[in-house]
Protein backbone atom coordinates (compact mmCIF):
# COMPACT_ATOMS: atom_id res chain seq x y z
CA UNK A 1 -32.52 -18.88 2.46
CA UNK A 2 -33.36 -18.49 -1.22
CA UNK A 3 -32.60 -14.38 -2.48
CA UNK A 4 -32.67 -13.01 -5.46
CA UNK A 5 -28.95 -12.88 -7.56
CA UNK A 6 -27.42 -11.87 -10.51
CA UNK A 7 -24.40 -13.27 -12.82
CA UNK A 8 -22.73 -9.97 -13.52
CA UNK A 9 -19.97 -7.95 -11.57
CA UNK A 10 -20.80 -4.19 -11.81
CA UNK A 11 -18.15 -2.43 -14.02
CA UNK A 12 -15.62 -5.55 -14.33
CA UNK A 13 -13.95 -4.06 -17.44
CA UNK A 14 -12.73 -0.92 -15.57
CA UNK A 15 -9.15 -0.48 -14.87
CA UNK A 16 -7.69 2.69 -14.62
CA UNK A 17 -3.24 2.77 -14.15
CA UNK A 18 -1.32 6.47 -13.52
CA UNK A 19 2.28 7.28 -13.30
CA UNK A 20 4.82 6.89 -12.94
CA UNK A 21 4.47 10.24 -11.35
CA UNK A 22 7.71 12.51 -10.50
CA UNK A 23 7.99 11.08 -7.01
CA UNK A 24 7.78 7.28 -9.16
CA UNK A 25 4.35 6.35 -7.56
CA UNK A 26 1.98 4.21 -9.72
CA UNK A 27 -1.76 3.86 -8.71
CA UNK A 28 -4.14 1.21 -9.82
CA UNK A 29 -7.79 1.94 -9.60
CA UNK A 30 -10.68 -0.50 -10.51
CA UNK A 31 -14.03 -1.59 -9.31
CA UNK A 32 -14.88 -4.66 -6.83
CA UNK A 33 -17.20 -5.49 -4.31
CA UNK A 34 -19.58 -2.84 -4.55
CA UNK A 35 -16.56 -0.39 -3.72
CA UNK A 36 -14.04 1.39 -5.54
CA UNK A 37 -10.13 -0.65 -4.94
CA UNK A 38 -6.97 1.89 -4.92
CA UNK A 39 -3.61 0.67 -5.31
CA UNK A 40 -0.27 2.53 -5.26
CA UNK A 41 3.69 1.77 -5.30
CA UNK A 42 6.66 3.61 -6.28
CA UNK A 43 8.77 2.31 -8.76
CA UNK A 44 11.56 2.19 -6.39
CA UNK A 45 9.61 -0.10 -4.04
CA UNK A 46 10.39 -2.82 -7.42
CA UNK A 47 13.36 -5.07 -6.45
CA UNK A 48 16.37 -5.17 -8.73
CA UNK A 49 17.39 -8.21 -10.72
CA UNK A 50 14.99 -10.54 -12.13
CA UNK A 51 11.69 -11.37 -10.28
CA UNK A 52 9.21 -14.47 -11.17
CA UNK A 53 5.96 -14.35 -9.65
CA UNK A 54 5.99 -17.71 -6.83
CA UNK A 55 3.08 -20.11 -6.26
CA UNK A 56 0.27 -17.59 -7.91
CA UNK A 57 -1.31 -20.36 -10.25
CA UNK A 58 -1.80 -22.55 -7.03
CA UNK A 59 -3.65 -18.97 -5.36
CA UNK A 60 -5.65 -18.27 -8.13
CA UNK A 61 -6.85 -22.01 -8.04
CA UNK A 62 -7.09 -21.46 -11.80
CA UNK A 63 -5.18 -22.71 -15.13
CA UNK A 64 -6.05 -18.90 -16.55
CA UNK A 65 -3.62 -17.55 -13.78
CA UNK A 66 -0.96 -19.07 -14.43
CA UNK A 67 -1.04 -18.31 -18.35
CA UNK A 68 -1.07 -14.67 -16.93
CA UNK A 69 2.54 -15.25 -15.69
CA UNK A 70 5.11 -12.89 -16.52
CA UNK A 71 8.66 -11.96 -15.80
CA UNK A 72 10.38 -8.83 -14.62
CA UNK A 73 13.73 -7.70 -16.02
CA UNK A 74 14.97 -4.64 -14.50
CA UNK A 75 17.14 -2.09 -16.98
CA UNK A 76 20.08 -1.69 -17.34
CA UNK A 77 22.33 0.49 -15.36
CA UNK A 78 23.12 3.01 -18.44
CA UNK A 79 19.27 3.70 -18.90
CA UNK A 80 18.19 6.55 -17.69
CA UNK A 81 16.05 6.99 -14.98
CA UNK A 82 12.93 8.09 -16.57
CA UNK A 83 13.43 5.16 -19.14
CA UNK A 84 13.88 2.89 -16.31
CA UNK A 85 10.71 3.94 -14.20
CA UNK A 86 8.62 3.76 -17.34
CA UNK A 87 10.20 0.11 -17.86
CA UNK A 88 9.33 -0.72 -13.98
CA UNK A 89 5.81 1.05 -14.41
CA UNK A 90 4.77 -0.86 -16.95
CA UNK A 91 6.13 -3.98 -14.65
CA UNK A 92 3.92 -2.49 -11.87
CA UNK A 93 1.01 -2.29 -14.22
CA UNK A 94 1.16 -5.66 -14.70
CA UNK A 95 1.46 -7.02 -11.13
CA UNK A 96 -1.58 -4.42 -10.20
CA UNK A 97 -3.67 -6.12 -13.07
CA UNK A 98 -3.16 -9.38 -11.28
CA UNK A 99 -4.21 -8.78 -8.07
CA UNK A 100 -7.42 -6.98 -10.01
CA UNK A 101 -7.76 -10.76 -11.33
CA UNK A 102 -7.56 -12.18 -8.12
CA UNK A 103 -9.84 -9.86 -6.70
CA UNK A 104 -12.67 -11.10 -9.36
CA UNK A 105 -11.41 -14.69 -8.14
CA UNK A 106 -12.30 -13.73 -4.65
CA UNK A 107 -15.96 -11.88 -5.86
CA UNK A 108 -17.15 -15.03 -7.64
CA UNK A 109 -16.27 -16.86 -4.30
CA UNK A 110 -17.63 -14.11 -1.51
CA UNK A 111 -20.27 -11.64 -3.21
CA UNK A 112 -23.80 -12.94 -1.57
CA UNK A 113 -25.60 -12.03 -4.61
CA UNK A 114 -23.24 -13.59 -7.56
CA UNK A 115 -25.34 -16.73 -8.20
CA UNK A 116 -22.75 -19.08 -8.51
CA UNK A 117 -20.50 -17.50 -5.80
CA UNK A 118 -19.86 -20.11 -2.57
CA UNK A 119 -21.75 -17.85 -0.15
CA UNK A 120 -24.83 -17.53 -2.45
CA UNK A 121 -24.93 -21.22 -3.04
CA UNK A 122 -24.60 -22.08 0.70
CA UNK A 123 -27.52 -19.59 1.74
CA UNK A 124 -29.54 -21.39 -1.19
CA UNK A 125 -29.10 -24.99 0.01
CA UNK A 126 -32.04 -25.28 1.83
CA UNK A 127 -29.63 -26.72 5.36
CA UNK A 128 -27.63 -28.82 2.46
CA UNK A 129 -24.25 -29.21 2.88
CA UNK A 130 -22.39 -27.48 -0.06
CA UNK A 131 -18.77 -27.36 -1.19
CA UNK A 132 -16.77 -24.81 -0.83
CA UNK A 133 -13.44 -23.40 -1.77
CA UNK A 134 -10.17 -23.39 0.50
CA UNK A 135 -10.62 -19.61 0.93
CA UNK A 136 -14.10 -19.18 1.42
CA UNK A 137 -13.50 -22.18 4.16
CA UNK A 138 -10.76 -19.84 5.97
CA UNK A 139 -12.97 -16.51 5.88
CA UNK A 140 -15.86 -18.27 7.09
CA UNK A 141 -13.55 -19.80 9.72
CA UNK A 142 -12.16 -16.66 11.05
CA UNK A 143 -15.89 -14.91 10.53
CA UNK A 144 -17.44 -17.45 13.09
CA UNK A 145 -13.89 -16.62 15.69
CA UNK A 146 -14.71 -12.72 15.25
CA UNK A 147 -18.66 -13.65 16.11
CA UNK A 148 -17.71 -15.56 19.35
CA UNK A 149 -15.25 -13.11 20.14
CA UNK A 150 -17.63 -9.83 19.87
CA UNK A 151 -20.23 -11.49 22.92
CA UNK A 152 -23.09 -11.25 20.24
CA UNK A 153 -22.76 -7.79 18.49
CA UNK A 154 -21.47 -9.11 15.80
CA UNK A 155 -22.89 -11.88 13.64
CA UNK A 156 -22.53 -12.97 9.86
CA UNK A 157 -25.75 -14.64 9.56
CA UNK A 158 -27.78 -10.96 9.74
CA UNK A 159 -28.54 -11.37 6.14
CA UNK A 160 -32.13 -12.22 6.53
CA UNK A 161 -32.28 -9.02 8.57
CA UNK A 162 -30.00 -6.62 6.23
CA UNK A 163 -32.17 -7.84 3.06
CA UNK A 164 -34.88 -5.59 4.63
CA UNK A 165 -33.09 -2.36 5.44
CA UNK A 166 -32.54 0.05 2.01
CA UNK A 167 -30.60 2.54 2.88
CA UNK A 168 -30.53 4.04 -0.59
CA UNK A 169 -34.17 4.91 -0.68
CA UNK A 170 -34.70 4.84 2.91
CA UNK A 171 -36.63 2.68 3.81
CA UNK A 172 -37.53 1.18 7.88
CA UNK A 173 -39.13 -2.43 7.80
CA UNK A 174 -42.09 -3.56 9.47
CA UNK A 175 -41.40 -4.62 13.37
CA UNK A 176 -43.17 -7.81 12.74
CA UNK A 177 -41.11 -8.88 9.61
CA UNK A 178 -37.63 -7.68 11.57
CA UNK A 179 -38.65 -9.96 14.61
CA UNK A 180 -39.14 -12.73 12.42
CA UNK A 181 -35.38 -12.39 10.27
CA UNK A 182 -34.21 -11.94 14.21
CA UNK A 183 -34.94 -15.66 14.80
CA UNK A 184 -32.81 -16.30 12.06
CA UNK A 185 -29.93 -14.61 13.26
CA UNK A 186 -27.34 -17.39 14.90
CA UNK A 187 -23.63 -17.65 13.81
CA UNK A 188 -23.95 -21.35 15.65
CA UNK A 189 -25.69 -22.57 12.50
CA UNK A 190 -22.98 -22.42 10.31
CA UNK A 191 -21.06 -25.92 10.08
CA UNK A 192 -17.99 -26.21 8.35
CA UNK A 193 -16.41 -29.32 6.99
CA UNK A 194 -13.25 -31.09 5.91
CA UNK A 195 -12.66 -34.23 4.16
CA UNK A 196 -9.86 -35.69 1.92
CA UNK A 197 -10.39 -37.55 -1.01
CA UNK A 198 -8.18 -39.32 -3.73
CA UNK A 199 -6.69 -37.17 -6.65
CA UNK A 200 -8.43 -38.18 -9.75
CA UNK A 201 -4.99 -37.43 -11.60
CA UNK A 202 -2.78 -40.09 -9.93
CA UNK A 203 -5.24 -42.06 -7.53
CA UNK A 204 -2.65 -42.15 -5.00
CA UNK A 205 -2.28 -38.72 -3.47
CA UNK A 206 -5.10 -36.94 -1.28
CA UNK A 207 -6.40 -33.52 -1.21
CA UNK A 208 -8.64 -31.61 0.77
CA UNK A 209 -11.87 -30.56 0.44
CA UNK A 210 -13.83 -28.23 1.99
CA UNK A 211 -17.89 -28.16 2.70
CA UNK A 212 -20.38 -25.73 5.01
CA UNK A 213 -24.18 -25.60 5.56
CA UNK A 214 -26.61 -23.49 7.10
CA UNK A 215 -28.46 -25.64 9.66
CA UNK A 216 -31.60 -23.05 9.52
CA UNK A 217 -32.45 -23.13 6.15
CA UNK A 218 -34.09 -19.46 6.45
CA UNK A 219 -30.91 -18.33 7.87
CA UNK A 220 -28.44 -16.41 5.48
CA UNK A 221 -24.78 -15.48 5.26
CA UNK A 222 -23.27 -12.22 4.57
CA UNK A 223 -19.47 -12.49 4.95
CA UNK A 224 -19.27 -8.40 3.88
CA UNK A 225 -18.19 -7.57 7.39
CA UNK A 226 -14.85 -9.79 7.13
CA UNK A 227 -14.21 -10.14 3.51
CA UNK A 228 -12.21 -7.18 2.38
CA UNK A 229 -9.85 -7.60 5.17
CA UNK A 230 -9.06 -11.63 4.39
CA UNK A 231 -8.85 -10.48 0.40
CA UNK A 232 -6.65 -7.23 1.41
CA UNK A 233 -3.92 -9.30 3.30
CA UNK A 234 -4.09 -11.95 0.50
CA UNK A 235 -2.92 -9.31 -2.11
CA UNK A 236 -0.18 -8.23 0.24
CA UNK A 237 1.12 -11.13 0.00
CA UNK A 238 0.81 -11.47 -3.79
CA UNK A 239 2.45 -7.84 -3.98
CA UNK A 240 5.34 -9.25 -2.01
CA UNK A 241 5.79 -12.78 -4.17
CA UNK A 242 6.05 -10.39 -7.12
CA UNK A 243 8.86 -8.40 -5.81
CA UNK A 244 7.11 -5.51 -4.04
CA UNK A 245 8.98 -4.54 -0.93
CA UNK A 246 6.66 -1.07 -0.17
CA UNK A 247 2.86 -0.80 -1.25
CA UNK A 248 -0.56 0.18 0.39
CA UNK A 249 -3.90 -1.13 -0.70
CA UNK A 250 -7.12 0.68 -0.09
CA UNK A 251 -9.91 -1.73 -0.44
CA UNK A 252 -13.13 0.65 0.16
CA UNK A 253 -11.47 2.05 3.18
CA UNK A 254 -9.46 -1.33 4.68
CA UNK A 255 -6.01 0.15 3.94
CA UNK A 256 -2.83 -2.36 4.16
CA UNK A 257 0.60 -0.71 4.21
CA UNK A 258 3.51 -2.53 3.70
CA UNK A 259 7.34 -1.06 3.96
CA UNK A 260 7.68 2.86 3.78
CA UNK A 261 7.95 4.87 1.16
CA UNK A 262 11.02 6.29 -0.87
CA UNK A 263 12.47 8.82 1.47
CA UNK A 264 11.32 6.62 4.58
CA UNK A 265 9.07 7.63 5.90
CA UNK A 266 5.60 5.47 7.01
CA UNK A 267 2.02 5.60 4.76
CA UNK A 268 -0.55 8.06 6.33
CA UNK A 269 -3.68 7.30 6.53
CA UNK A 270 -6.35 9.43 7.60
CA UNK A 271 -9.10 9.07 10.01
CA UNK A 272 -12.81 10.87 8.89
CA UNK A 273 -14.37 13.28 10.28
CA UNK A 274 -18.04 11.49 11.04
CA UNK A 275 -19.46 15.24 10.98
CA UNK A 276 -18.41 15.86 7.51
CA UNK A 277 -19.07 13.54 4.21
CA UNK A 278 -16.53 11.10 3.06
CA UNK A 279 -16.47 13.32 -0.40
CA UNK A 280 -15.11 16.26 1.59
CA UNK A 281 -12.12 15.02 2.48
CA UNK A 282 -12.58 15.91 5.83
CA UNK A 283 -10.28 14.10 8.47
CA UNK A 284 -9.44 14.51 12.45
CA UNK A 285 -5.82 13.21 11.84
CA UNK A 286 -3.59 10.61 10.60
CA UNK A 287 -2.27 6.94 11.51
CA UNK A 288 1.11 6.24 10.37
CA UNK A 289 1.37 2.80 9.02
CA UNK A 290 4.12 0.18 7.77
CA UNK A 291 3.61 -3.39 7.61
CA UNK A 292 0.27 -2.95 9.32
CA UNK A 293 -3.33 -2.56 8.27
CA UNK A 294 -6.36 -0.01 9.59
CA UNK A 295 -10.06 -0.47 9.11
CA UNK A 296 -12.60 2.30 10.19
CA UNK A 297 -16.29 1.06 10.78
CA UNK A 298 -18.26 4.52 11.23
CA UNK A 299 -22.26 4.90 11.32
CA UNK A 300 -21.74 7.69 9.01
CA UNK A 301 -20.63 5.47 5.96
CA UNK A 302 -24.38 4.59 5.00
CA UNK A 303 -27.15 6.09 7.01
CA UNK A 304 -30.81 8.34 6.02
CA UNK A 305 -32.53 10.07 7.69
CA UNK A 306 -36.46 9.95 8.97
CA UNK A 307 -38.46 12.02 10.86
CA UNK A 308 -35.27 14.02 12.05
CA UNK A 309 -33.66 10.41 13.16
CA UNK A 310 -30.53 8.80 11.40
CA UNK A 311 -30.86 5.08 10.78
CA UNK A 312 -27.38 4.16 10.22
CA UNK A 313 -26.61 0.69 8.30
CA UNK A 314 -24.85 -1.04 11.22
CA UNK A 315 -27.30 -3.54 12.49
CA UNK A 316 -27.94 -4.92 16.71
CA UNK A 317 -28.29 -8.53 16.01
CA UNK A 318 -30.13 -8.63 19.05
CA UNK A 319 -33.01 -5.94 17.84
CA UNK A 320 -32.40 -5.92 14.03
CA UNK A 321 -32.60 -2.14 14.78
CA UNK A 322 -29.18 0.21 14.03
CA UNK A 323 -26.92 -0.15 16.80
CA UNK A 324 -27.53 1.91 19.77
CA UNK A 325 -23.95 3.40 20.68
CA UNK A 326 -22.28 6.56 21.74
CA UNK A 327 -19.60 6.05 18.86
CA UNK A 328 -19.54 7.45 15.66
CA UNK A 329 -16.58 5.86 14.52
CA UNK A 330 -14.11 3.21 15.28
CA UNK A 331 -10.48 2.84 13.53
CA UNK A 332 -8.70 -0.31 14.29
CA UNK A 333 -4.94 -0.71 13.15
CA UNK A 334 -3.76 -4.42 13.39
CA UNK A 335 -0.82 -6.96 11.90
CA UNK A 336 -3.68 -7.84 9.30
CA UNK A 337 -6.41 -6.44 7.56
CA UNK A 338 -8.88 -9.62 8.32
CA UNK A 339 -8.33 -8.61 12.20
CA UNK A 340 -8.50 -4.99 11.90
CA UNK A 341 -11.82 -5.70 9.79
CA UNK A 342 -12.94 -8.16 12.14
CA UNK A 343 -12.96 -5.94 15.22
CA UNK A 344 -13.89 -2.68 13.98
CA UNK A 345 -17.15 -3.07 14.14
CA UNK A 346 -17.62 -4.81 16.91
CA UNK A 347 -15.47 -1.81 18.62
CA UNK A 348 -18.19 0.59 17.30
CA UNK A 349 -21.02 -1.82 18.57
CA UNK A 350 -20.16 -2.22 21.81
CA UNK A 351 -19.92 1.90 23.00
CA UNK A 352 -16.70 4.06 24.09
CA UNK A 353 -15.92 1.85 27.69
CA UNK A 354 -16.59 -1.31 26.12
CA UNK A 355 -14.07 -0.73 23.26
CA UNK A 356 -11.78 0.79 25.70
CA UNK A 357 -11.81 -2.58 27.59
CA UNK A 358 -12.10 -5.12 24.56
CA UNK A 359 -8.91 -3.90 22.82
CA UNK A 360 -7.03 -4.10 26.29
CA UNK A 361 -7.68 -7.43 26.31
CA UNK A 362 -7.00 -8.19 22.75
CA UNK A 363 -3.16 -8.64 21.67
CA UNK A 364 -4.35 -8.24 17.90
CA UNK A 365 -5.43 -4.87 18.01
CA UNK A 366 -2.41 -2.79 17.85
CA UNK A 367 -4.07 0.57 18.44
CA UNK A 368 -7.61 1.83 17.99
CA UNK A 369 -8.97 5.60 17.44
CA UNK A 370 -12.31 6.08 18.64
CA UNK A 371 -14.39 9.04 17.60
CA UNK A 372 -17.72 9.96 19.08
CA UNK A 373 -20.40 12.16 17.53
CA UNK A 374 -18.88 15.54 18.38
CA UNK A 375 -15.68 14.53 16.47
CA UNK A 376 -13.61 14.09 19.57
CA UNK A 377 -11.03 11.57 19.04
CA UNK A 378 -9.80 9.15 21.32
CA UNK A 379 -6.70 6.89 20.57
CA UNK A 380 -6.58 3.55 22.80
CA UNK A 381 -3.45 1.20 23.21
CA UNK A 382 -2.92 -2.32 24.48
CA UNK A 383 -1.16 -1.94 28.23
């Protein structure tokens, strides 16, 4: 379904690096995907002894990344530690600029309103079948597993319904035009495809390719609900191929921690209170995390107010209406980011019992923290 798009990335230049501070934490902070990205390690999280980055050029899919390579050298033992944590600083500086590289790698791949981004071709083909990237193939993949999964309150193709909503000026669509984006709304219509072909280069060896279409060509894709947690647990991994045994990334709120920090003790990561604004800094407690992810889905992130009624920006495929659910928020904590992405909506959608049940019977979901509108707090275990 044809939608208006743009070729720039809002505030791509920005990117802001502090520390080392006295405690030898570094933080990274730069703009993508509509949200503001946070990373932070402590110098002594750097392994000793010389570290070369493994396998990024074949990642970035890209000759540019590989130019970008560099080398880490750590100093020698008569150095002194300040001079050494500036040396590894600057190393960590380095490695954080990277991952903001591959983050614009993974925007000109995801964003739905990037004109020559995968997702903004495929929901512009008309039912075509268009080609598409190894990684956009794998998040649309795991997208239509986290669809079946949810029994139908969760679906990526709610575009043609979301495009309606503005929750910045406020404004409610018409029923009629709602009911007709609702028959739209099917993650069944996505196809995806695989094929291998000869290698140009050699003509002997074969490599994949990769292809997906739409087959209602007024249907649209909006992979926003899974994407931060597939990119997330792909810069993990880049952290770690770079030498980075302890890190956390905060991608707009999908938080991966990996190791623990100096002293050894786990990353904290608090959970909002949905009474209070995100500015206020207002939370009900904190998870302890290492080597694990948590995602929070709460109808308090983007929401108005009309008529003394909130409309909160988490859509009911089935009514194209907000969600009707006696949840305010829903943490997930999970092995990955993609699954603790994937299911914390869904856990939100489906009400307090439902939630209860679904992450029972769910071996992915570690833990989950359910808050309802009066701030209680309810933390839920597998078992």
């Amino acid at each position: 379904m044809s939608e208006q798009t743009t070729d720039e990335i809002p505030l791509a230049d920005k990117f802001i690096f502090e520390g080392p501070n006295e405690a030898g934490l570094c933080t990274a902070t730069f703009y993508a995907f509509n949200t503001v990205v946070t990373l932070q390690a402590y110098t002594a999280s750097l392994h000793n002894g010389e570290i070369r980055r493994k396998n990024s050029a074949a990642k970035a899919g890209n000759e540019e990344f590989l130019r970008n390579g560099f080398d880490i050298t750590t100093c020698d033992a008569d150095d002194s530690r300040k001079d050494a944590d500036a040396r590894k600083a600057e190393s960590l500086r380095g490695i954080f600029e990277t991952a903001r590289d591959r983050c614009r790698f993974f925007e000109n791949r995801f964003s739905r309103t990037l004109s020559r981004s995968d997702i903004s071709r495929l929901n512009n083909a008309d039912g075509a079948w268009v080609e598409i990237c190894k990684e956009t193939y794998e998040l649309l993949q795991h997208s239509l597993r986290y669809c079946e999964e949810s029994g139908g309150v969760f679906d990526i193709t709610m575009g043609s319904v979301v495009r309606l909503w503005d929750f910045h000026r406020g404004v409610i669509p018409g029923e009629k035009d709602i009911a007709e984006a609702l028959t739209h709304v099917d993650w069944r219509t996505i196809k995806l495809g695989t094929h291998e072909e000869l290698n140009p280069r050699n003509d002997i060896c074969r490599r994949p390719r990769f292809s997906a279409r739409i087959a209602d060509p007024r249907a649209s894709v909006d992979v926003g609900g899974t994407a931060k947690g597939y990119i997330a647990d792909d810069l993990g991994k880049l952290l770690q191929d770079n030498g980075l045994s302890s890190y956390v990334i905060n991608l707009g709120g999908n938080v991966l921690a990996h190791g623990s920090k100096p002293q050894g003790g786990p990353w904290r990561v608090g959970i909002q209170d949905p009474r209070a604004s995100r500015e206020s800094g207002s939370i009900l407690g904190a998870v302890p995390l290492e080597n694990a992810s948590a995602v929070t889905s709460g109808t308090y992130e983007r929401y108005f107010m009309h008529n003394e009624r909130a409309y909160h920006h988490i859509l009911d495929p089935k009514t194209g209406y907000p969600v009707q659910t006696d949840l305010a928020g829903a943490t997930v904590v999970a092995r990955t980011s993609l699954d603790a992405e994937g299911y914390s909506t869904t856990l939100l959608a489906l009400g307090k019992d439902a939630a209860v049940e679904f992450v029972r019977t769910h071996e992915a979901i570690l833990a989950a923290y359910l808050v309802d509108d009066e701030g209680r707090m309810f933390a839920v275990t597998r078992g």
